[in-house]
Structure formats: structure tokens, C-alpha cells
C-alpha atoms as a PDB file:
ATOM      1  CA  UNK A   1      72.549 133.320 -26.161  1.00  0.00           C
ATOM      2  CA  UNK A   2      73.834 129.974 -26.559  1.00  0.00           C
ATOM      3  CA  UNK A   3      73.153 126.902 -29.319  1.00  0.00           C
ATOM      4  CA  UNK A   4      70.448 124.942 -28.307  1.00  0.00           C
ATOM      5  CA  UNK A   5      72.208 121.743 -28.542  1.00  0.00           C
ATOM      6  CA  UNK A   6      73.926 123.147 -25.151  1.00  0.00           C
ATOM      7  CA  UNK A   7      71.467 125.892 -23.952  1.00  0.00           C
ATOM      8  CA  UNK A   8      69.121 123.612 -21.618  1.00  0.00           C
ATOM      9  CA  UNK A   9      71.838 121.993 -20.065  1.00  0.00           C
ATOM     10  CA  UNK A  10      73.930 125.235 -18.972  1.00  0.00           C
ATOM     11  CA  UNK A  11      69.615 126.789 -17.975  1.00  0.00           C
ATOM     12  CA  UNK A  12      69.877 123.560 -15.431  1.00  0.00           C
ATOM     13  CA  UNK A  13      72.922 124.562 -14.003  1.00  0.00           C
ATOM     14  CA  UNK A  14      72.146 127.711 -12.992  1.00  0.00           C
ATOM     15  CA  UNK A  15      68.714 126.902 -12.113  1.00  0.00           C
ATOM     16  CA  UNK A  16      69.296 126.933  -8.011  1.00  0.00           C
ATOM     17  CA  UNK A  17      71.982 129.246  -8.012  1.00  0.00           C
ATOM     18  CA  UNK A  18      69.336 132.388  -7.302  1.00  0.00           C
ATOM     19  CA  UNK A  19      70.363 134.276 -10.408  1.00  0.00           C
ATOM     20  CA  UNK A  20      68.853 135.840 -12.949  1.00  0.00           C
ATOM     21  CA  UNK A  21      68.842 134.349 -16.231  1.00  0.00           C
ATOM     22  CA  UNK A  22      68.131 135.296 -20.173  1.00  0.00           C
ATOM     23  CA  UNK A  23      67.566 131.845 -22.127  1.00  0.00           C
ATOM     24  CA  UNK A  24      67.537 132.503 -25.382  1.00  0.00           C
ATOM     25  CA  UNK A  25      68.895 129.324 -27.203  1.00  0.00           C
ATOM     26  CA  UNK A  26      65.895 127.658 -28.785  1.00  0.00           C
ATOM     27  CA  UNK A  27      66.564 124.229 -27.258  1.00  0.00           C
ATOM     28  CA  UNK A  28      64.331 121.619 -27.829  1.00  0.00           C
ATOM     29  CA  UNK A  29      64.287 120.808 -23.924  1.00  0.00           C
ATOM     30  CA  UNK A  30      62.513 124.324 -22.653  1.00  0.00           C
ATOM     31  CA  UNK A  31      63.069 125.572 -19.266  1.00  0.00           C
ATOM     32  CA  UNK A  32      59.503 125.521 -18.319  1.00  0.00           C
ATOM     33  CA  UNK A  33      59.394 121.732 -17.210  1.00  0.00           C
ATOM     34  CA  UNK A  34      61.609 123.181 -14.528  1.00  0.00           C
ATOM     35  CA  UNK A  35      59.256 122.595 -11.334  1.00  0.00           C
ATOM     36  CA  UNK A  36      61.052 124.657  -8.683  1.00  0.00           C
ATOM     37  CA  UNK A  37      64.090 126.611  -8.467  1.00  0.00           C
ATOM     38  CA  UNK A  38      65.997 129.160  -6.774  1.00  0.00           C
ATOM     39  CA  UNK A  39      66.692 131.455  -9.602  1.00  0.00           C
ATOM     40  CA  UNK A  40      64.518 133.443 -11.963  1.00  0.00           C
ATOM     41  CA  UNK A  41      64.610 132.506 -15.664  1.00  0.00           C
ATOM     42  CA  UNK A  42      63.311 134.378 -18.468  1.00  0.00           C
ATOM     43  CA  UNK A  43      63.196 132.686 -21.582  1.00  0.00           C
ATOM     44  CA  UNK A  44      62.725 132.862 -25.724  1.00  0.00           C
ATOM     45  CA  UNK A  45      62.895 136.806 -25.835  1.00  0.00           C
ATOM     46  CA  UNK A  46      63.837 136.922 -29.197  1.00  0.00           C
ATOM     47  CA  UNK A  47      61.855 138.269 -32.157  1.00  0.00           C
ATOM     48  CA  UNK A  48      59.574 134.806 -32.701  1.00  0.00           C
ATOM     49  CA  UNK A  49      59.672 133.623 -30.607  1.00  0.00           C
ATOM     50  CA  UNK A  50      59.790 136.334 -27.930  1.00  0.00           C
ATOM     51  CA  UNK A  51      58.077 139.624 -29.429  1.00  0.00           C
ATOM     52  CA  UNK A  52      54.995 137.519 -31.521  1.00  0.00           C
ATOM     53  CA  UNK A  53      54.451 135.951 -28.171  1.00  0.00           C
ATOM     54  CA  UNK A  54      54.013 139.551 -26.338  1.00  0.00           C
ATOM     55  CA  UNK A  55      51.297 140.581 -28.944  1.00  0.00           C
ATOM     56  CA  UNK A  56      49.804 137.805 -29.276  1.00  0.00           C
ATOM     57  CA  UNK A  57      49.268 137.511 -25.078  1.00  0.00           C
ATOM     58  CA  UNK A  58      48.434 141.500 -25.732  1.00  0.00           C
ATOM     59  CA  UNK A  59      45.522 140.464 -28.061  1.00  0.00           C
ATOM     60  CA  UNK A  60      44.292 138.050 -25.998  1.00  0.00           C
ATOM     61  CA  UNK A  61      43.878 139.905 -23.140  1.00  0.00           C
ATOM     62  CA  UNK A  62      42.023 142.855 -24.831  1.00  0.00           C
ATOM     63  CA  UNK A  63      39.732 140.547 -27.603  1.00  0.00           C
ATOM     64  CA  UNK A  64      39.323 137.569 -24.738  1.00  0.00           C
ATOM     65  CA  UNK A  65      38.739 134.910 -27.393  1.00  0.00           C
ATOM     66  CA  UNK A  66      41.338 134.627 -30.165  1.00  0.00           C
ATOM     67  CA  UNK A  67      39.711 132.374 -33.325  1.00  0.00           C
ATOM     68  CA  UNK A  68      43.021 131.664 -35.017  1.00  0.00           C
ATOM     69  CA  UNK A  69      46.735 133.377 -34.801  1.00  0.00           C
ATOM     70  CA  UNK A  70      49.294 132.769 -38.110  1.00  0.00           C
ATOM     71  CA  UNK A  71      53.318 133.890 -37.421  1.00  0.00           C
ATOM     72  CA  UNK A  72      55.196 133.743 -40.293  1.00  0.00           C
ATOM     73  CA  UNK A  73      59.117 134.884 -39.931  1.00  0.00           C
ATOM     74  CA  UNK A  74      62.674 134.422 -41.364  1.00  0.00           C
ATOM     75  CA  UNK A  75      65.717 135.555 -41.891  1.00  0.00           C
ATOM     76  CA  UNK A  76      66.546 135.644 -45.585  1.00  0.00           C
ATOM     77  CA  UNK A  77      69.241 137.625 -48.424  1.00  0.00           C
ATOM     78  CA  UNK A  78      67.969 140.081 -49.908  1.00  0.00           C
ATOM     79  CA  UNK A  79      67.884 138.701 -53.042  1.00  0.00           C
ATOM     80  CA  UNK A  80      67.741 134.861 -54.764  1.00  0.00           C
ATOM     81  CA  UNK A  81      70.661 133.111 -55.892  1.00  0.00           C
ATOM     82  CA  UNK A  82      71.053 129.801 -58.320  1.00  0.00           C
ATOM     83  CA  UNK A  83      72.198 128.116 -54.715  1.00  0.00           C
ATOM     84  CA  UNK A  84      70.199 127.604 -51.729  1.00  0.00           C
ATOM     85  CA  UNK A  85      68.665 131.508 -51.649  1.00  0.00           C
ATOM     86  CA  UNK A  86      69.685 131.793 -47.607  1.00  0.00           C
ATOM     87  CA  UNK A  87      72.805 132.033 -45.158  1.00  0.00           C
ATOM     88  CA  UNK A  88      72.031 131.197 -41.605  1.00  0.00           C
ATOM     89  CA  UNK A  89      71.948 134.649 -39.363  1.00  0.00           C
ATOM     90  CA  UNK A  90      72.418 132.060 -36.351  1.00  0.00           C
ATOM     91  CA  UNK A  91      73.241 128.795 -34.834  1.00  0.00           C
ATOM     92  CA  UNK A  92      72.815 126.155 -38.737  1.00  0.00           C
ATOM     93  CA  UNK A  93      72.436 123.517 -36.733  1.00  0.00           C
ATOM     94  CA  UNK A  94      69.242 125.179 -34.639  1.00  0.00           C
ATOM     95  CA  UNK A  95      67.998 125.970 -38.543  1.00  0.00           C
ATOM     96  CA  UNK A  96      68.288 122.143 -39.046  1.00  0.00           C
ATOM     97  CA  UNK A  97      66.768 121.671 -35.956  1.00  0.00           C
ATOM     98  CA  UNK A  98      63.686 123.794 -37.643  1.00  0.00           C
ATOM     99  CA  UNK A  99      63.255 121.811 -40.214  1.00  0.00           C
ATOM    100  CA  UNK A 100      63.656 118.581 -39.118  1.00  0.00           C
ATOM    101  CA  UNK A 101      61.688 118.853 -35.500  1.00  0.00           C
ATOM    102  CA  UNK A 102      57.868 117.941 -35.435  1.00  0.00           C
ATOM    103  CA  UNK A 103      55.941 121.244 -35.597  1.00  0.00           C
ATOM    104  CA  UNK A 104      53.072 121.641 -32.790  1.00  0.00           C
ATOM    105  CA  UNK A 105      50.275 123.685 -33.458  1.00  0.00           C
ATOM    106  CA  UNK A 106      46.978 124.096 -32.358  1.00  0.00           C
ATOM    107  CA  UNK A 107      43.965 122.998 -34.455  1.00  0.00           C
ATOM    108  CA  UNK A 108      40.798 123.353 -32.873  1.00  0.00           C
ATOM    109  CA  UNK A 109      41.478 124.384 -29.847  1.00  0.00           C
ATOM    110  CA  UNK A 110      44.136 121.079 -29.738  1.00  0.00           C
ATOM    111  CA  UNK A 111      47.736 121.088 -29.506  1.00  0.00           C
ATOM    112  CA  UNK A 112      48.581 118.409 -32.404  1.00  0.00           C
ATOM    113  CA  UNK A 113      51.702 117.654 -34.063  1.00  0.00           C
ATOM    114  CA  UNK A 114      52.444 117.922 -37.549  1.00  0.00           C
ATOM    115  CA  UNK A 115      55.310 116.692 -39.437  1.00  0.00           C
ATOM    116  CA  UNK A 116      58.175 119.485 -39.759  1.00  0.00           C
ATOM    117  CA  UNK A 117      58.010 121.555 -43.514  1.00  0.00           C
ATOM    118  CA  UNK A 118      53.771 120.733 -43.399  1.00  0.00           C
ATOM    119  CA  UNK A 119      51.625 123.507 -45.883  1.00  0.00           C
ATOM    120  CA  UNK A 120      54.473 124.602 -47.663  1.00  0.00           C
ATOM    121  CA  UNK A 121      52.612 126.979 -49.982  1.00  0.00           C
ATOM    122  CA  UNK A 122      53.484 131.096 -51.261  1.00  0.00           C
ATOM    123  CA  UNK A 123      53.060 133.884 -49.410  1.00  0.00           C
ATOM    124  CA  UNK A 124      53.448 137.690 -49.928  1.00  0.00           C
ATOM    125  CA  UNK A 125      55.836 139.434 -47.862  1.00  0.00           C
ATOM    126  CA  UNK A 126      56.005 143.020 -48.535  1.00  0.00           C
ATOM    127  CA  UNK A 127      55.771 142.538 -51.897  1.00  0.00           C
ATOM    128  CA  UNK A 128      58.354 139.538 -52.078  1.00  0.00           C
ATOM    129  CA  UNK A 129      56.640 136.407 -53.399  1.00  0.00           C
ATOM    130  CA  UNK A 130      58.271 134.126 -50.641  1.00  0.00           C
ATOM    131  CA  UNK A 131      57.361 130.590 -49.278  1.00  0.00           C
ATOM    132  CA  UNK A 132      56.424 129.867 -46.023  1.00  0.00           C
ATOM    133  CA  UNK A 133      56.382 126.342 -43.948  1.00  0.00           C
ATOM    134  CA  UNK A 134      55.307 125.123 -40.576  1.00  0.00           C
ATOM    135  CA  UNK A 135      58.000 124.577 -37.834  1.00  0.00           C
ATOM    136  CA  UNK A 136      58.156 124.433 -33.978  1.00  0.00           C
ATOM    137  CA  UNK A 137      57.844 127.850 -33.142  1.00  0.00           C
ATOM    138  CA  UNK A 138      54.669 128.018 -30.993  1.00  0.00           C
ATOM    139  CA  UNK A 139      56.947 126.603 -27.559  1.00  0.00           C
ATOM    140  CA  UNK A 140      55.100 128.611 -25.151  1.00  0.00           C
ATOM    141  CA  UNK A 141      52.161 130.163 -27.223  1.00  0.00           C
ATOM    142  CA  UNK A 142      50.607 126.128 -26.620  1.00  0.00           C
ATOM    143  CA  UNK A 143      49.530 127.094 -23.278  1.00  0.00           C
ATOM    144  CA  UNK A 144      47.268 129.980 -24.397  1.00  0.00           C
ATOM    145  CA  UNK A 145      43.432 128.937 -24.946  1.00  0.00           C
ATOM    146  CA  UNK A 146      43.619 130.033 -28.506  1.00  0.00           C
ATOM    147  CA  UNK A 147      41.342 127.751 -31.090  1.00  0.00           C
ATOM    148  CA  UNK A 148      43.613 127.908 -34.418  1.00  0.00           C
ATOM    149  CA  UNK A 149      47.035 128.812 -34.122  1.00  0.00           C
ATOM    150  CA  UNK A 150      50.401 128.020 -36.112  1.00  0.00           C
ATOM    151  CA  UNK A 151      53.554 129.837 -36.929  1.00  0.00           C
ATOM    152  CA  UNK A 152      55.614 129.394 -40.172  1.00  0.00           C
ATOM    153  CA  UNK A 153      59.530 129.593 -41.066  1.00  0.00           C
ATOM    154  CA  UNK A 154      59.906 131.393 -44.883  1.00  0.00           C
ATOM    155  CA  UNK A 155      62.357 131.458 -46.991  1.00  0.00           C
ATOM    156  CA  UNK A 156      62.850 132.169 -51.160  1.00  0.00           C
ATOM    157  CA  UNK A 157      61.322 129.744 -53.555  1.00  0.00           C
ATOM    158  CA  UNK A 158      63.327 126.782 -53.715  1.00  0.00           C
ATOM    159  CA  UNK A 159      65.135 126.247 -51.051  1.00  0.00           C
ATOM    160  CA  UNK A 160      63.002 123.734 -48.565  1.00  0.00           C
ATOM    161  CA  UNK A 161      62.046 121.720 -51.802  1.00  0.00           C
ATOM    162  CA  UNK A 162      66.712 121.416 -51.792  1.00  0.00           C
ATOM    163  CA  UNK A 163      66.816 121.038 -48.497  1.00  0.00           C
ATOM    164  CA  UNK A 164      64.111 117.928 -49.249  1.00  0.00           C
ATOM    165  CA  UNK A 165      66.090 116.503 -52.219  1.00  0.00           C
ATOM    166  CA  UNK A 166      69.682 116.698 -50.833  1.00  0.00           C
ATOM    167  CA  UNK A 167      71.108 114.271 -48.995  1.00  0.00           C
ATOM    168  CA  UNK A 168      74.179 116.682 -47.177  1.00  0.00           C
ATOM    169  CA  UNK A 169      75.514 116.019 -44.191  1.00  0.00           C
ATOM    170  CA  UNK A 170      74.911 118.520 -41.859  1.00  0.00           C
ATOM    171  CA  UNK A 171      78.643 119.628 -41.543  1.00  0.00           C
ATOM    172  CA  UNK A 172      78.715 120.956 -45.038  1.00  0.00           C
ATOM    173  CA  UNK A 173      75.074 122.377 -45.193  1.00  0.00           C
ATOM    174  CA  UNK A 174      76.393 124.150 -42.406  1.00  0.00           C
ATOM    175  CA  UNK A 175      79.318 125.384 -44.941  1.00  0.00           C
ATOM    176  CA  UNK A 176      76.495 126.038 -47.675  1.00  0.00           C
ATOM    177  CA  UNK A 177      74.609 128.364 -45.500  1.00  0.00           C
ATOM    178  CA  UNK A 178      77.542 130.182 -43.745  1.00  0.00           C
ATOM    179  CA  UNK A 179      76.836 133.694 -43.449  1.00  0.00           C
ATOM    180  CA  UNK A 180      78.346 136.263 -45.681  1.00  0.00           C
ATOM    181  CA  UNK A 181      78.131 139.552 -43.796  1.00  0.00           C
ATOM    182  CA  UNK A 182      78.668 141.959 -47.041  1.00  0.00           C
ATOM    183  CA  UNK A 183      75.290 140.087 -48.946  1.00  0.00           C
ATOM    184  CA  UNK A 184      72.184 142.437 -48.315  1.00  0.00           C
ATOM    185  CA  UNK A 185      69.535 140.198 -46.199  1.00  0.00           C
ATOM    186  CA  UNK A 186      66.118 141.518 -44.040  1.00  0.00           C
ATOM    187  CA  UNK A 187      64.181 140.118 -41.376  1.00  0.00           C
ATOM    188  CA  UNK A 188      61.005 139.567 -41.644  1.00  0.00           C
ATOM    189  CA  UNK A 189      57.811 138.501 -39.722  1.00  0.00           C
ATOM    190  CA  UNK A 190      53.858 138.850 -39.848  1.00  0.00           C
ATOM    191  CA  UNK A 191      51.747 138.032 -36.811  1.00  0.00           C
ATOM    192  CA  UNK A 192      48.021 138.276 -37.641  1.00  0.00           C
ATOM    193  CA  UNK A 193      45.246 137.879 -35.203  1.00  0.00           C
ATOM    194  CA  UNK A 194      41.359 137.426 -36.074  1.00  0.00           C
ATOM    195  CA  UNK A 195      38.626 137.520 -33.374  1.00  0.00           C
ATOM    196  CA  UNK A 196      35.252 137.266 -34.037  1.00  0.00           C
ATOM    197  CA  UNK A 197      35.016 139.287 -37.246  1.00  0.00           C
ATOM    198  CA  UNK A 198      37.945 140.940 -36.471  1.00  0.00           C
ATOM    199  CA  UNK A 199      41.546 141.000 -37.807  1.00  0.00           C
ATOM    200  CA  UNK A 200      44.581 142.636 -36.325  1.00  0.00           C
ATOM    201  CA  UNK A 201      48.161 142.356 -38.047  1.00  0.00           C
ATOM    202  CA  UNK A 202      51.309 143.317 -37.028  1.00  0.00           C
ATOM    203  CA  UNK A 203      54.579 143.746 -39.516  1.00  0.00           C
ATOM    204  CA  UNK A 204      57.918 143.751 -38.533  1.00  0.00           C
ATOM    205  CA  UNK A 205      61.104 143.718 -41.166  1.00  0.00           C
ATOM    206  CA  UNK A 206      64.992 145.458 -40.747  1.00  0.00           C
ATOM    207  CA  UNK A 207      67.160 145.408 -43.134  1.00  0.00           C
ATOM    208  CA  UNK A 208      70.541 145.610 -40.635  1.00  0.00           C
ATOM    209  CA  UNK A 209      72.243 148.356 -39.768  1.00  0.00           C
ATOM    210  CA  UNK A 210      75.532 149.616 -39.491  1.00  0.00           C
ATOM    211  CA  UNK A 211      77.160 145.890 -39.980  1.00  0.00           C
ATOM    212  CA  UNK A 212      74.649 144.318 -37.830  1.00  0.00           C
ATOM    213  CA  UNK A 213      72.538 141.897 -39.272  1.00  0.00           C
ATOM    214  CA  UNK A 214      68.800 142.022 -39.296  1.00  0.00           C
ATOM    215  CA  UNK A 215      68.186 139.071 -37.297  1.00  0.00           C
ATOM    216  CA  UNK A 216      71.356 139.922 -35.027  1.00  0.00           C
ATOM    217  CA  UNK A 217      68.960 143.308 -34.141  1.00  0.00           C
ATOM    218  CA  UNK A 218      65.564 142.112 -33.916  1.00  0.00           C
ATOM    219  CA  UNK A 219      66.720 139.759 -31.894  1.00  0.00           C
ATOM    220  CA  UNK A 220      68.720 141.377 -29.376  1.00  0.00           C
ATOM    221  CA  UNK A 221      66.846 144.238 -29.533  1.00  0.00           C
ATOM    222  CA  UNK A 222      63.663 142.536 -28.114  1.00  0.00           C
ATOM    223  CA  UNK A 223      65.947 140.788 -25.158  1.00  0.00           C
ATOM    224  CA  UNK A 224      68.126 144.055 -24.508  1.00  0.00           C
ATOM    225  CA  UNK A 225      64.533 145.942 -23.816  1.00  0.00           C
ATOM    226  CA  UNK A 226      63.651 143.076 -21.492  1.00  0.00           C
ATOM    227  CA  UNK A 227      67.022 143.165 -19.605  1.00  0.00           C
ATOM    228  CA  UNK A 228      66.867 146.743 -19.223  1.00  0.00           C
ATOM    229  CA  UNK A 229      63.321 146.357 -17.882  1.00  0.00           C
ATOM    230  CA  UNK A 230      63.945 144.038 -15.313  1.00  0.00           C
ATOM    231  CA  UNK A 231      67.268 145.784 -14.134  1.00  0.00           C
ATOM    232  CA  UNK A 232      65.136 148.828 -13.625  1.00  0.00           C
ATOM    233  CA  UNK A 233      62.747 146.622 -11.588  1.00  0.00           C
ATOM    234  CA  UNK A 234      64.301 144.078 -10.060  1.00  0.00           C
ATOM    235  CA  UNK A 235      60.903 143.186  -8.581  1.00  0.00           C
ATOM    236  CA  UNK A 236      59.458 142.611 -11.965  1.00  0.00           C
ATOM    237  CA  UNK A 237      59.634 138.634 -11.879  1.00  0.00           C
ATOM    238  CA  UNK A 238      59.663 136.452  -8.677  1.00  0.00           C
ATOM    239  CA  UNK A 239      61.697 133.196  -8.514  1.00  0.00           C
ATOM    240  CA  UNK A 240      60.647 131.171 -11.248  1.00  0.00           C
ATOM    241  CA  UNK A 241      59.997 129.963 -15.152  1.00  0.00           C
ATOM    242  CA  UNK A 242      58.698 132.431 -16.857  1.00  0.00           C
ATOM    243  CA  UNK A 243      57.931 132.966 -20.500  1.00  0.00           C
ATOM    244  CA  UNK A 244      57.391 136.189 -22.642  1.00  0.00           C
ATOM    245  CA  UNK A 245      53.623 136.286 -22.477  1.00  0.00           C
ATOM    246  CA  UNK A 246      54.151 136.552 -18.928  1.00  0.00           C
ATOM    247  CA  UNK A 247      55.615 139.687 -18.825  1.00  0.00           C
ATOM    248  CA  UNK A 248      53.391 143.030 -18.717  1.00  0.00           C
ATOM    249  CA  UNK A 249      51.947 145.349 -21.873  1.00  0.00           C
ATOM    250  CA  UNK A 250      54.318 148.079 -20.878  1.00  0.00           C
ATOM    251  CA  UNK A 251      57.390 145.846 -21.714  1.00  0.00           C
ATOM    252  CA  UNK A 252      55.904 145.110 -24.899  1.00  0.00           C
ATOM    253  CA  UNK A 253      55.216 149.159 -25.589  1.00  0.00           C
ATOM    254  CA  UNK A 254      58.977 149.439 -24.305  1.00  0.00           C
ATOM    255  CA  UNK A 255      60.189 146.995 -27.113  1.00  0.00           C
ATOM    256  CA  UNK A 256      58.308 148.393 -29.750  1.00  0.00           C
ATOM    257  CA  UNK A 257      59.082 151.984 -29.033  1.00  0.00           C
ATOM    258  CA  UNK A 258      62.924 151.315 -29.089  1.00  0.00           C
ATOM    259  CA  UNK A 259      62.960 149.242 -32.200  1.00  0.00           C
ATOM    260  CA  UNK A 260      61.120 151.631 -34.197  1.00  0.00           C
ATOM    261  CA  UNK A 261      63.681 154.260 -32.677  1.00  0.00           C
ATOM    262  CA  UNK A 262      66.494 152.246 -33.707  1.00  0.00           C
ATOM    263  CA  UNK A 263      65.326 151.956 -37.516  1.00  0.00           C
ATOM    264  CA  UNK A 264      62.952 148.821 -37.360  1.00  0.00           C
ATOM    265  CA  UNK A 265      60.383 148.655 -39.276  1.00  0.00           C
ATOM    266  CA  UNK A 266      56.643 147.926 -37.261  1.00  0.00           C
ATOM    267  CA  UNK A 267      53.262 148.470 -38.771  1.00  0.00           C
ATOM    268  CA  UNK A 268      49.972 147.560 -36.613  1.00  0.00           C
ATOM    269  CA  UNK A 269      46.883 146.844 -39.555  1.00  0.00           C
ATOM    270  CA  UNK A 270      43.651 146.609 -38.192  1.00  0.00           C
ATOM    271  CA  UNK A 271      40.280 145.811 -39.782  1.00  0.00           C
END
């Protein structure tokens, strides 16, 4: 789990080296323009992306035709402050990277690009009037034959329209945000699925847990499952790129089942 200013680069190293390799560093540069190599590479099994993309794939394979797919997630305090209402749970500089990268998303059935921070507008998340944004999230998910499809960062009221107004370098936004491990935060995400008449959503939120962060868990959770997976097949993936919609439904039952065992929070709504 590396920064994904340096995450590609260290992907291309071991790329012929027949290992097997975890990328989860949100680079801009994805491993899957990688046209041949020696070693097998997993990568982006995180919560979103990484566990939105397994049910997501999971929908699609049971409804056939997906008519529109919304992921909103973010890592957040608990409660608002007179400040910028967040503290980066990873990498600031891959949060900057959210915000400031063109978002792609699919709009009928066409993968267009939007600027980054595009319908800002409120949301409801479990009872937390929040505000949610468009950012480049989707990575993979473009490659599914989905019509509609977009996924959102949120965060507290406020804080994008700051992050618009200032003018701070980088450097010291990434002393604003710095993470304060004894302030309360949750993860949170919503992945909701309609298909022809029908509407399937999926909650996920974790408050931390013994002086792990929320994000810290949902994260690693999701790749620790996959790890263990594939070291209890070795056979699971050939040499090759490979994504998280790739993987089978019984990883994805594998993930869920430990995080709810280990105090996270999952609800399946279905209508």
C-alpha cells in the first residue's frame, strides 16, 4: 500500500519478476495498460474502490442489465468543526489528487469525463446531512456495460466549497488535514444498483476500532480477505492484470462475512 505518486512505478518493476502482487495505491497510471507480464497483479482491493466493485460485478451478473449504479464514500470526523470538517485517513496528496483529477463516469452507456467536484449537492448518510461530489473512482468499473454509472467522494458541509476558495499550497493543506488519531471519525459508503424496476442498496460504515481507524479497517480488511484467499488457492489468478470484479462471488461472501465479524457495519436493502 503505497502513495500513488510512486505506486505505478514500483507495480512496473515487479511486473516480470513472476510474483504476486497487491496494488493498492490509487495511482493515476493503473496497472491494467500492462499488456503482458510474468507476474500476477491484483489491484484496487480497497473498500471503493475494491469492495463496490465486487457487488457491483455481483449485480451484474445476476440482473444482466444494470440501468444506472451511484457509489458514494468517505472518510470523515465524526463530527463538524469551524475548520475544514475532515483529516485525511490516508495518503493528502492522493485526496488532492481526488479533487483535482477529471472524474470519468458513464452517461448513457458512454464513458465521459467530467470536471473533478461536478453535482456537488446533499445527501443523507445514515442520518448525517453530508455532501457528496463526483471524483475518479470508477477506474475499473468503466469496462462494465453498465448505462448510468458514477461514484461520489462526501464529506461535511463546507469543506469542498474551502477547498474551492483557498488558494493553499498543498504542503500545508497537507498540515490542515493531518490526522488526529484521538478525534472520533466513520467510514462510510452507499452503493445502490437499479435494474429494470428494481433497486438494490448496499451500506457499509465503521466507526474504528481498538485505535484503528475506520478507513485503516475497511480498507485492509477487504485486501487482507483477498490475500488470504489467494494464499489458500494459489491457483485462483493466472499470470496477469486483474481487477476486483474479476475475482469470484465467494471472495466477495468471504469479505463480507469477516467484516461484519470484525464489527463493520453492512446492510443489503432491496426493493
Amino acid at each position: 500500500m503505497l502513495p500513488g505518486s510512486i505506486g505505478s512505478k514500483v507495480t512496473e518493476i515487479f511486473k516480470n519478476t513472476r510474483q504476486k502482487v497487491v496494488d493498492l495505491s490509487f495511482s493515476e497510471k493503473t496497472p491494467d495498460h500492462i499488456q503482458s507480464c510474468s507476474s500476477t497483479i491484483l489491484w484496487d482491493v480497497g473498500i471503493a474502490p475494491g469492495l463496490s466493485n465486487m457487488l457491483v460485478s455481483s449485480a451484474l451478473k445476476k440482473y444482466k442489465v444494470i440501468e444506472k449504479v451511484t457509489i458514494k464514500v468517505g472518510g470523515n470526523p465524526l463530527q463538524q468543526d469551524s475548520e475544514w470538517s475532515y483529516m485525511a485517513p490516508f495518503s493528502p496528496h492522493d485526496v488532492i489528487a481526488e479533487y483535482t483529477r477529471p472524474a470519468r463516469i458513464i452517461d448513457d452507456s458512454v464513458v465521459t469525463t467530467v470536471p473533478a467536484m461536478s453535482d456537488l449537492h446533499t445527501i443523507d448518510a445514515n442520518g448525517r446531512v453530508m455532501e457528496a461530489f463526483l471524483t475518479d473512482g470508477l477506474r475499473s468499473l468503466l469496462n462494465l456495460d453498465i448505462e448510468n454509472m458514477g461514484e461520489y467522494t462526501v464529506r461535511w458541509p463546507g469543506h469542498i466549497q474551502r477547498y474551492q476558495n483557498t488558494r493553499m499550497h498543498p504542503d500545508d493543506l497537507v498540515e490542515a488535514w493531518k490526522y488526529n488519531p484521538s478525534r472520533g471519525e466513520f467510514t462510510w459508503m452507499e452503493v445502490e444498483i437499479q435494474s429494470k424496476g428494481r433497486s438494490v442498496r448496499w451500506v457499509v460504515e465503521d466507526q474504528g476500532k481498538d485505535g484503528d481507524s475506520s478507513m485503516a479497517r475497511t480498507t485492509g480488511l477487504v485486501t487482507t480477505c483477498c490475500v488470504l484467499a489467494w494464499a489458500d488457492n494459489p491457483l485462483l489468478l493466472n499470470e496477469g492484470v486483474y481487477a476486483p470484479e474479476d475475482l469470484p462471488d465467494s471472495i466477495l461472501e468471504f469479505v463480507i462475512e469477516t467484516m461484519r465479524s470484525e464489527g463493520v457495519s453492512i446492510e443489503k436493502y432491496e426493493k
